[in-house]
PDB file of N, CA and C in Angstrom:
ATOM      1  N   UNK A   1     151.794  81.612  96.321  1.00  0.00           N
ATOM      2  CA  UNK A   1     152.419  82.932  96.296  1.00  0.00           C
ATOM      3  C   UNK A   1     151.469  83.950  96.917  1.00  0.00           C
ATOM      4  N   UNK A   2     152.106  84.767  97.893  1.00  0.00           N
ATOM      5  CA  UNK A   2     151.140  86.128  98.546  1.00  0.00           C
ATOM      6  C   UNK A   2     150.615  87.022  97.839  1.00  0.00           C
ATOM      7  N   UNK A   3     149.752  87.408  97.422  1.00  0.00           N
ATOM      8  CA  UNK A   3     149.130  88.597  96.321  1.00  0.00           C
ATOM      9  C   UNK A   3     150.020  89.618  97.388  1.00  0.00           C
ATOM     10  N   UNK A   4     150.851  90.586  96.857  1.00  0.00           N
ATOM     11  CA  UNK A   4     151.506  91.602  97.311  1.00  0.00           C
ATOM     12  C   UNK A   4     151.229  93.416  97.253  1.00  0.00           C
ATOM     13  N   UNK A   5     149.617  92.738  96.413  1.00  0.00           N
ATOM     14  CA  UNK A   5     149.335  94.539  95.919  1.00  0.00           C
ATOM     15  C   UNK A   5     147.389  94.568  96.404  1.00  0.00           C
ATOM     16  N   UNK A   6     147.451  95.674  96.971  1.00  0.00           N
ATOM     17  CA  UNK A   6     146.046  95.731  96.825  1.00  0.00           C
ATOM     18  C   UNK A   6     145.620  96.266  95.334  1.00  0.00           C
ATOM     19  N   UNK A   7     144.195  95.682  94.767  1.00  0.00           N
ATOM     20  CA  UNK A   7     143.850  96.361  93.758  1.00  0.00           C
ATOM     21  C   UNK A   7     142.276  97.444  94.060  1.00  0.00           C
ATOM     22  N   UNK A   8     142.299  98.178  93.042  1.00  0.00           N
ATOM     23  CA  UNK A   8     140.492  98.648  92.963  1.00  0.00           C
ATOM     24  C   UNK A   8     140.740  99.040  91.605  1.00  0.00           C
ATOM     25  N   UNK A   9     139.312  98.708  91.376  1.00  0.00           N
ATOM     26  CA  UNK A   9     139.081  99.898  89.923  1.00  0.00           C
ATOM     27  C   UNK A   9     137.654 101.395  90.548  1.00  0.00           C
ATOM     28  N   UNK A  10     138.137 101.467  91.487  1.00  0.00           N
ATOM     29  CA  UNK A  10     137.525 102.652  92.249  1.00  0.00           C
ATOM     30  C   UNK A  10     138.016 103.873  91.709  1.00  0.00           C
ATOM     31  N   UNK A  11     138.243 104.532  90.629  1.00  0.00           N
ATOM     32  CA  UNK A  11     139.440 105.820  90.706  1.00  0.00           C
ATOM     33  C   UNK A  11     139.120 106.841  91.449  1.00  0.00           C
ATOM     34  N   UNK A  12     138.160 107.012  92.830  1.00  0.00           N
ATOM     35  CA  UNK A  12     137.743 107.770  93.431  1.00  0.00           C
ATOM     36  C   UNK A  12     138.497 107.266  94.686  1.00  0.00           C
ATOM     37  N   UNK A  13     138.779 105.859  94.765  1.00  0.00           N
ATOM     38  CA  UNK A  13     139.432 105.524  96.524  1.00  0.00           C
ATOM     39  C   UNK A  13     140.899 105.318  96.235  1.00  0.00           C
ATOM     40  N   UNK A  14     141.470 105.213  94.382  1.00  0.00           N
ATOM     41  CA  UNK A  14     142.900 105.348  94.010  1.00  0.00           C
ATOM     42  C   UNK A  14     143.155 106.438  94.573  1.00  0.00           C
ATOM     43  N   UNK A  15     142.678 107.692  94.297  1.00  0.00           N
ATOM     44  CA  UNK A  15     142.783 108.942  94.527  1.00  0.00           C
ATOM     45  C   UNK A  15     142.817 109.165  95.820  1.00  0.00           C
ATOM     46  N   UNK A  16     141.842 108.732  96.542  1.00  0.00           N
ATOM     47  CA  UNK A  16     141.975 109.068  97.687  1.00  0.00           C
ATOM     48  C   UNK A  16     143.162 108.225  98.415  1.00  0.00           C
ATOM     49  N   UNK A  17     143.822 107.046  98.222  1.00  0.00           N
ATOM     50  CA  UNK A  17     145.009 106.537  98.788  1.00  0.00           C
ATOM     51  C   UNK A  17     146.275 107.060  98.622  1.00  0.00           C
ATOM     52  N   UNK A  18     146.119 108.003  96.791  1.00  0.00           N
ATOM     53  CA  UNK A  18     147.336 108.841  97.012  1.00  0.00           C
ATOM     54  C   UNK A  18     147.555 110.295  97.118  1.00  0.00           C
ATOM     55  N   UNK A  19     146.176 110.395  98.054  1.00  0.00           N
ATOM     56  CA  UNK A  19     146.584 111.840  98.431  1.00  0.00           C
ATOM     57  C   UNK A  19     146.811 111.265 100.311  1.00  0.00           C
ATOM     58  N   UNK A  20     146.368 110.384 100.604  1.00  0.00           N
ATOM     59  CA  UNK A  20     147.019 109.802 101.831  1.00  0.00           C
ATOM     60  C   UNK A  20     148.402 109.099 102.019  1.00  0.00           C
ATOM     61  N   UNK A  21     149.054 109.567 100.389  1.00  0.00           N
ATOM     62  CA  UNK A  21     150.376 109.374 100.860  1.00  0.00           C
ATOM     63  C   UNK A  21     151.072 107.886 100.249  1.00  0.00           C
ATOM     64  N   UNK A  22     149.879 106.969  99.636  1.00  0.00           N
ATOM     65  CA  UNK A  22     150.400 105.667  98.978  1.00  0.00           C
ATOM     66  C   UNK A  22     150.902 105.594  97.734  1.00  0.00           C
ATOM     67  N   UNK A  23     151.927 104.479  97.481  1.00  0.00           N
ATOM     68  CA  UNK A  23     152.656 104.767  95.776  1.00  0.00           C
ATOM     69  C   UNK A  23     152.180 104.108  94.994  1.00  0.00           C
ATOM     70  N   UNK A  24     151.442 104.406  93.957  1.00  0.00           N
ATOM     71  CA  UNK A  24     150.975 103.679  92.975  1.00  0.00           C
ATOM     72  C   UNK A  24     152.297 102.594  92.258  1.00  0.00           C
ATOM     73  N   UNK A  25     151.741 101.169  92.441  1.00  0.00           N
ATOM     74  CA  UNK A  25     151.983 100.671  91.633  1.00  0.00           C
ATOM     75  C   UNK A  25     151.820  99.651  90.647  1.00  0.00           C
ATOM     76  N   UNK A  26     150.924 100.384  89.946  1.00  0.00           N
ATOM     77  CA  UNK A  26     150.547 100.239  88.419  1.00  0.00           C
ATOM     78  C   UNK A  26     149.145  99.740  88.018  1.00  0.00           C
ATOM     79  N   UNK A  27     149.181  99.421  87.248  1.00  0.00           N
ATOM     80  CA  UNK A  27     147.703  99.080  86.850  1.00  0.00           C
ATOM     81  C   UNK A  27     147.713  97.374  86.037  1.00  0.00           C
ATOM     82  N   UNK A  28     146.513  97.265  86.119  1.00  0.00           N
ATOM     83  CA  UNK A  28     146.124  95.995  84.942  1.00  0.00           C
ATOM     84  C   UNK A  28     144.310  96.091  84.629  1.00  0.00           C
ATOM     85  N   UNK A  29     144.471  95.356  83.475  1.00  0.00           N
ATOM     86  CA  UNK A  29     143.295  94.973  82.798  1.00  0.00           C
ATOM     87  C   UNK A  29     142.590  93.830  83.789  1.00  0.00           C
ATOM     88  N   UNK A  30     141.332  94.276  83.913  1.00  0.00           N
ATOM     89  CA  UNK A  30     140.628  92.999  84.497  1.00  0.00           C
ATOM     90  C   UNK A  30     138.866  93.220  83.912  1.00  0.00           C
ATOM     91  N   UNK A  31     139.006  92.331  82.863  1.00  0.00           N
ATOM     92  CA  UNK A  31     138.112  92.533  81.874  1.00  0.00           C
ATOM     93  C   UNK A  31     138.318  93.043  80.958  1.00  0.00           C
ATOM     94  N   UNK A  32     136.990  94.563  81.363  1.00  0.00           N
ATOM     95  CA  UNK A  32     136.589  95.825  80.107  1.00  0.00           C
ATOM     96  C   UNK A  32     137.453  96.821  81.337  1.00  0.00           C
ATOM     97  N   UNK A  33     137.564  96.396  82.321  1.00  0.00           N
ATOM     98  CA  UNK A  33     137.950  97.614  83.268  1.00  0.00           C
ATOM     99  C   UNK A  33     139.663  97.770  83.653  1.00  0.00           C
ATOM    100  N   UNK A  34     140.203  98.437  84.340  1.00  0.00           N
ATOM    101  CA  UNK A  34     141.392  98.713  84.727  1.00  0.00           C
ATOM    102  C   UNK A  34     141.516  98.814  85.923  1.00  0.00           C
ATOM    103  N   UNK A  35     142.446  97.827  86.542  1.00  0.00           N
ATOM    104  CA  UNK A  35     142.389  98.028  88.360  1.00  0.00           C
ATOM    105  C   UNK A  35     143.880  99.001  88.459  1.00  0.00           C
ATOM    106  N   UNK A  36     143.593  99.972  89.321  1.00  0.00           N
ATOM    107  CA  UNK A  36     144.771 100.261  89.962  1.00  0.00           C
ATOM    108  C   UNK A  36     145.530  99.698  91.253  1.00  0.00           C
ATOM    109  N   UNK A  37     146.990  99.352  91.439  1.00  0.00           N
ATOM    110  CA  UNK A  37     147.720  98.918  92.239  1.00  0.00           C
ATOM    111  C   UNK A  37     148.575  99.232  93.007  1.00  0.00           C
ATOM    112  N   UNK A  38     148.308  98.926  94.302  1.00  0.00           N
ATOM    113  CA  UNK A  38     149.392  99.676  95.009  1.00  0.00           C
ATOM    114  C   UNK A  38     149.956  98.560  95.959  1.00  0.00           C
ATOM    115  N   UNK A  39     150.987  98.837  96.187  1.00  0.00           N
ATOM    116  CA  UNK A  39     151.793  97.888  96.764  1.00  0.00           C
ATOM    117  C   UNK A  39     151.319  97.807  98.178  1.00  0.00           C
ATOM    118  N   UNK A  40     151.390  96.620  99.061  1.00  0.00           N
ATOM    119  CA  UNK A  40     150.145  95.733  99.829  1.00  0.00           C
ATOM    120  C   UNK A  40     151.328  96.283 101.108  1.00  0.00           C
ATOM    121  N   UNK A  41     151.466  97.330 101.685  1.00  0.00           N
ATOM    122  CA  UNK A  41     152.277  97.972 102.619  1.00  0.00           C
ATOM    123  C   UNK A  41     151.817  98.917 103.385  1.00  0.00           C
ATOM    124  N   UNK A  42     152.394  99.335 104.742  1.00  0.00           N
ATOM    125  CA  UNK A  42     151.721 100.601 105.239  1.00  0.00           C
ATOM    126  C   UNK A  42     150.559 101.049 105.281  1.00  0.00           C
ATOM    127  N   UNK A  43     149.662 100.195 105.684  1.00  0.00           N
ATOM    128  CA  UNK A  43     148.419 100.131 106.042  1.00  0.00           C
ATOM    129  C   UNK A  43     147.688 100.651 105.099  1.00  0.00           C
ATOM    130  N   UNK A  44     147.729 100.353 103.559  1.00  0.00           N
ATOM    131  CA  UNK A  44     146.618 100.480 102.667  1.00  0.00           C
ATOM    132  C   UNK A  44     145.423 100.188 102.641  1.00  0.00           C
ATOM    133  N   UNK A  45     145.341  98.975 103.103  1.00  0.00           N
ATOM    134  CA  UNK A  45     144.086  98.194 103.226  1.00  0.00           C
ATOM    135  C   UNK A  45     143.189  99.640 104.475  1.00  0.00           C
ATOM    136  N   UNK A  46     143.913  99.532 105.415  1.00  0.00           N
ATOM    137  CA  UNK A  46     143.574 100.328 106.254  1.00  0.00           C
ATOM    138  C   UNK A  46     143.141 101.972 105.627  1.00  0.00           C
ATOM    139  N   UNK A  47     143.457 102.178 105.270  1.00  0.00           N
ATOM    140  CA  UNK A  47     143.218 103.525 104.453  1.00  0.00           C
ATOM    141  C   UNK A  47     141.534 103.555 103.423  1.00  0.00           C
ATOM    142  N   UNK A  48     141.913 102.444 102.694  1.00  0.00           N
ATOM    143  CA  UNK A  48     140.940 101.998 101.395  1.00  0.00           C
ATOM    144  C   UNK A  48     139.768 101.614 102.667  1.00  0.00           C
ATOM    145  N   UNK A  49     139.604 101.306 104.205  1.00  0.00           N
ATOM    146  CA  UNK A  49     138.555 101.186 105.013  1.00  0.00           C
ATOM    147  C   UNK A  49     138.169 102.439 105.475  1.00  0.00           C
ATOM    148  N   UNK A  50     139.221 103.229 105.581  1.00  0.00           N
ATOM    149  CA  UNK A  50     138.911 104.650 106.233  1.00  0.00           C
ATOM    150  C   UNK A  50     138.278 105.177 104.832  1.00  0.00           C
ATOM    151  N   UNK A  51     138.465 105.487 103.449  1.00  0.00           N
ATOM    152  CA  UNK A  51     138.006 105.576 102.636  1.00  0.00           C
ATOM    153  C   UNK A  51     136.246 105.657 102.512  1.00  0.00           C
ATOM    154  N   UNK A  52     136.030 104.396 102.720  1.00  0.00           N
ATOM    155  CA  UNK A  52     134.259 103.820 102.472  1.00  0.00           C
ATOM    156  C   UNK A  52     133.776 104.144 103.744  1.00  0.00           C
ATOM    157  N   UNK A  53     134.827 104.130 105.084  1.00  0.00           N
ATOM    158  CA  UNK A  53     133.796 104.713 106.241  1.00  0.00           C
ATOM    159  C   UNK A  53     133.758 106.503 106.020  1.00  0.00           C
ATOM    160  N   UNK A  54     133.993 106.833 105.210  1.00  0.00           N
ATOM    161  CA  UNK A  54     133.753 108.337 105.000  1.00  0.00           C
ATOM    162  C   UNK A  54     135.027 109.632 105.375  1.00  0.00           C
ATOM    163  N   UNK A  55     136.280 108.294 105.610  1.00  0.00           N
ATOM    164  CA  UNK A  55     136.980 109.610 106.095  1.00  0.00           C
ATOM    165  C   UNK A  55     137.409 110.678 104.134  1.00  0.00           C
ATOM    166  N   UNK A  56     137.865 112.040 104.922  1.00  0.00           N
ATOM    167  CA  UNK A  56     138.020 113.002 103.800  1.00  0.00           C
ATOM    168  C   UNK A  56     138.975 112.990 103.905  1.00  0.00           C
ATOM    169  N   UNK A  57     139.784 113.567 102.699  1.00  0.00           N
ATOM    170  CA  UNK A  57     140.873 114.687 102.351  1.00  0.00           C
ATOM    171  C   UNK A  57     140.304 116.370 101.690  1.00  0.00           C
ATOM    172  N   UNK A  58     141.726 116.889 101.363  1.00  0.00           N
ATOM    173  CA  UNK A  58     140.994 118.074 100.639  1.00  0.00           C
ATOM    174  C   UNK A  58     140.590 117.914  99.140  1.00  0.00           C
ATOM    175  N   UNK A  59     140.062 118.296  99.194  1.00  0.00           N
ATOM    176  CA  UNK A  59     138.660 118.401  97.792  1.00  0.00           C
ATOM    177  C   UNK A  59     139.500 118.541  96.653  1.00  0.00           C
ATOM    178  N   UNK A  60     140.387 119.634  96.147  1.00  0.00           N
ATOM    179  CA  UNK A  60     141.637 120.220  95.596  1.00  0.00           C
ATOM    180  C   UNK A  60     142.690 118.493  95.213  1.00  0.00           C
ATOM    181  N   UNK A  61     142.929 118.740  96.246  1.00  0.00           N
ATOM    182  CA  UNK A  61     144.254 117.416  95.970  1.00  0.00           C
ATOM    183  C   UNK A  61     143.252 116.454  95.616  1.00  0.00           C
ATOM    184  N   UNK A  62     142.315 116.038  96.175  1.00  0.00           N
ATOM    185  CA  UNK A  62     141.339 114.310  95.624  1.00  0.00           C
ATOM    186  C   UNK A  62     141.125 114.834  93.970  1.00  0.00           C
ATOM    187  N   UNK A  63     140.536 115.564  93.436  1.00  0.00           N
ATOM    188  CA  UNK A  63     140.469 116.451  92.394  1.00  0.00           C
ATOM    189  C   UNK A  63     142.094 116.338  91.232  1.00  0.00           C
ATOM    190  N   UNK A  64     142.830 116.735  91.548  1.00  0.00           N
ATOM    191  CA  UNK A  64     143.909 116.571  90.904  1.00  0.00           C
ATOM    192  C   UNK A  64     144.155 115.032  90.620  1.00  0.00           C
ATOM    193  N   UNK A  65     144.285 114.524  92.052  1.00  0.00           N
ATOM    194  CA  UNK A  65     144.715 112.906  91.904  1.00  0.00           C
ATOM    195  C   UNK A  65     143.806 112.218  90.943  1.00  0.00           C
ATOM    196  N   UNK A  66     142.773 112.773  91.003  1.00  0.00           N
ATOM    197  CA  UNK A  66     141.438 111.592  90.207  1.00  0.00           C
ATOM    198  C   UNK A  66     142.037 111.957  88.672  1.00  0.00           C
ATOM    199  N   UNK A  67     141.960 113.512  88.302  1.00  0.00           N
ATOM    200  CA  UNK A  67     142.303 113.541  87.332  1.00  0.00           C
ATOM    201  C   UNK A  67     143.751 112.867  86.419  1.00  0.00           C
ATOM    202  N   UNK A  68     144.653 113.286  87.422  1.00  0.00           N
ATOM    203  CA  UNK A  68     145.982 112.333  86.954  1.00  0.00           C
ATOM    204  C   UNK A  68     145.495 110.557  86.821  1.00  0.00           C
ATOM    205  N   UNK A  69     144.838 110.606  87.866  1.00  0.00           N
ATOM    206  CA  UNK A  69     144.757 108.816  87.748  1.00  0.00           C
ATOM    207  C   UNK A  69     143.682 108.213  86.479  1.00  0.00           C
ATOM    208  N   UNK A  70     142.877 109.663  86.079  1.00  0.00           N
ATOM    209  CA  UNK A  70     141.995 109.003  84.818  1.00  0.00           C
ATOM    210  C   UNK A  70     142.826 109.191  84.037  1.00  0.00           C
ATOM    211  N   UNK A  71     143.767 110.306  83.382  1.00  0.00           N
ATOM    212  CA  UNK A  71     144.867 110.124  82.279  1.00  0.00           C
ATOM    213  C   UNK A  71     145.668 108.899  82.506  1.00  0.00           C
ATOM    214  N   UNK A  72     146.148 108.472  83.473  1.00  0.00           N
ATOM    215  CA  UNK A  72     147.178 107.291  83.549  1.00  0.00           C
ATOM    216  C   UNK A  72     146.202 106.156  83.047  1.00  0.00           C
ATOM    217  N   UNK A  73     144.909 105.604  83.558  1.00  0.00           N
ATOM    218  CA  UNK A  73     144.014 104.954  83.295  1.00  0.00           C
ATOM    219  C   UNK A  73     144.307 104.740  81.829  1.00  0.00           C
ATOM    220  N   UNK A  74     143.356 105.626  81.402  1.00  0.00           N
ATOM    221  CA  UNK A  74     143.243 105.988  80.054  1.00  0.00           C
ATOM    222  C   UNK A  74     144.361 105.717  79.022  1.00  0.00           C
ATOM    223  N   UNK A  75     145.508 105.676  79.526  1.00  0.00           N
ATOM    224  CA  UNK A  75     146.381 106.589  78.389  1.00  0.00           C
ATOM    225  C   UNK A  75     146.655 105.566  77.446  1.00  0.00           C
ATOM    226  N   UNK A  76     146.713 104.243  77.642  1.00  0.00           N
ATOM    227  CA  UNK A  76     146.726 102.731  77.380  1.00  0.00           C
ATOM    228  C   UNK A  76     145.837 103.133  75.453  1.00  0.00           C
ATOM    229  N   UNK A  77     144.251 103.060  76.202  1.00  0.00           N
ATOM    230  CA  UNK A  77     143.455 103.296  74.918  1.00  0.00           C
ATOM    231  C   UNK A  77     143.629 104.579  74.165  1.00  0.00           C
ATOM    232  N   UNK A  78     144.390 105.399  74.645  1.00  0.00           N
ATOM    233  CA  UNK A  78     144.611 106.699  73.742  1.00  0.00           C
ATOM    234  C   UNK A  78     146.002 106.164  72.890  1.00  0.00           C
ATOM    235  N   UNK A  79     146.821 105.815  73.209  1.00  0.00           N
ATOM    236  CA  UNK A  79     147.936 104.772  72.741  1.00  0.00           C
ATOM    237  C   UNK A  79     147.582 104.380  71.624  1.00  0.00           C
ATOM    238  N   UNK A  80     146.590 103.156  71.952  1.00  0.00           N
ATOM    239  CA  UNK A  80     146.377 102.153  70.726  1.00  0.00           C
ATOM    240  C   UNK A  80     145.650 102.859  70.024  1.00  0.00           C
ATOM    241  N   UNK A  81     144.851 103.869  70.295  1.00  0.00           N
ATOM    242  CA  UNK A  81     144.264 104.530  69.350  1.00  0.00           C
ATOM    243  C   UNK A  81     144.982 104.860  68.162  1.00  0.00           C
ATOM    244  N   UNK A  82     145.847 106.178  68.544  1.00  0.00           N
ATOM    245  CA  UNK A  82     147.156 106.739  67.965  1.00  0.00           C
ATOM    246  C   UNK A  82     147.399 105.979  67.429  1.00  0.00           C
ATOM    247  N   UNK A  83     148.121 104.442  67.669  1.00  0.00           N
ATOM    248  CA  UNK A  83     148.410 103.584  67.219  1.00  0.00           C
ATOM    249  C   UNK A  83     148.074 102.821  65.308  1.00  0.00           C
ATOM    250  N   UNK A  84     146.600 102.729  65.959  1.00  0.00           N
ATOM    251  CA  UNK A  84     145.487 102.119  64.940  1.00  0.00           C
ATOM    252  C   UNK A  84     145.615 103.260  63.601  1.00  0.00           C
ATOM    253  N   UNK A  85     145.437 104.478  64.355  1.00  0.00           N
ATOM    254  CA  UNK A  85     145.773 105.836  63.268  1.00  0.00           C
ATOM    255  C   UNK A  85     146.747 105.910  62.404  1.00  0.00           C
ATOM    256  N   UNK A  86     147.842 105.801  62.992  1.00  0.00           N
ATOM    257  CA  UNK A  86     149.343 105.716  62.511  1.00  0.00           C
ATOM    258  C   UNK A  86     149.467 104.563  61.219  1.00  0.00           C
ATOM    259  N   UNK A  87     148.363 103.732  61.232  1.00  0.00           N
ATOM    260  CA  UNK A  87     148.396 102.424  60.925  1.00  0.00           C
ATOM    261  C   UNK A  87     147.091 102.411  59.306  1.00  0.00           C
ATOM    262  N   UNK A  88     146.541 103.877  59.815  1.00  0.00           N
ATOM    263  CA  UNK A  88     145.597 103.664  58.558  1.00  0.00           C
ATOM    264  C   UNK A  88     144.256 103.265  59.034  1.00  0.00           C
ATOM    265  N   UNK A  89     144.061 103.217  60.162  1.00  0.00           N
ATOM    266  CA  UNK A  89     142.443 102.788  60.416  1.00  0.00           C
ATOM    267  C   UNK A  89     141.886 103.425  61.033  1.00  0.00           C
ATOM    268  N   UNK A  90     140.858 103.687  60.237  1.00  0.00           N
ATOM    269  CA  UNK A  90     140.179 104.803  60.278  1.00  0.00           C
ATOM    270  C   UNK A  90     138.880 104.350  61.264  1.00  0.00           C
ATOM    271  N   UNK A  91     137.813 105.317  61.609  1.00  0.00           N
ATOM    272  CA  UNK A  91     136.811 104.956  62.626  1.00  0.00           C
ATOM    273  C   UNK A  91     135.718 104.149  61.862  1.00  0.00           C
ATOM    274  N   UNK A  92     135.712 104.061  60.027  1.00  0.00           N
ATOM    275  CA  UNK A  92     134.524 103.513  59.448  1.00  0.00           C
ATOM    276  C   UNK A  92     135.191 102.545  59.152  1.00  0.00           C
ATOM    277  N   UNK A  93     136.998 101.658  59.184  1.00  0.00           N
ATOM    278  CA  UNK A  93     137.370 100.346  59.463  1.00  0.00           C
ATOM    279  C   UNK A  93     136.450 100.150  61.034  1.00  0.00           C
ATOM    280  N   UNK A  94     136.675 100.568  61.588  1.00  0.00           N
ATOM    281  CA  UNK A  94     136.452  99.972  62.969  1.00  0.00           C
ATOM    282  C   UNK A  94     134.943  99.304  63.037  1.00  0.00           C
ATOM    283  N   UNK A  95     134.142  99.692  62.151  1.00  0.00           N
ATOM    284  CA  UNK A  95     132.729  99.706  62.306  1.00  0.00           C
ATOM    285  C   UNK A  95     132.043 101.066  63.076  1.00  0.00           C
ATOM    286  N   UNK A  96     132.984 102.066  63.121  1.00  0.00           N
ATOM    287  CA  UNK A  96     132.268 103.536  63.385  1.00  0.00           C
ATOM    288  C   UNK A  96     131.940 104.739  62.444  1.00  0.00           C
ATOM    289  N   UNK A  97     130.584 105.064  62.126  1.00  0.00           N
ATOM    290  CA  UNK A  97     130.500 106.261  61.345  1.00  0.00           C
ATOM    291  C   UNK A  97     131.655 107.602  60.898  1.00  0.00           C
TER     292      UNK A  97
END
């Protein structure tokens, strides 16, 4: 089967692919970390190279995107958090002060 998505857990070159216009789609666990995914189309790969050779966007939009893309990241462990809460467990169950 063709892997159909590029991944990174870069959230600095996520960002920068969707302020160049690419559609996120979705994320996964790989490990402790979270890769973001975007569908393997329209010269992503190509982009994620222009990326590391230094090309820019504006500062503003990379800025926004990073931030949206660390809440989306994130929102998983803020979830189960809530979750664990809802549930009665507290941070000194967990083994935290």
């Amino acid at each position: 089967m063709k892997n159909e998505t590029y991944r990174t857990s870069n959230l600095y070159e996520a960002a920068y692919l969707l302020c160049r216009g690419h559609n996120l789609g979705g994320k996964e666990k790989v490990g402790k970390r979270t890769a973001v995914l975007f569908p393997l189309k329209d010269g992503v790969q190509q982009a994620a190279l222009d990326y590391y050779a230094g090309a820019t966007v504006e500062a503003r939009m990379l800025a926004d995107k990073y931030r949206a893309l660390k809440d989306y990241v994130f929102s998983d462990i803020t979830e189960h958090k809530q979750e664990e809460d809802s549930h009665g467990i507290s941070d000194s169950k967990r083994g935290n002060p």
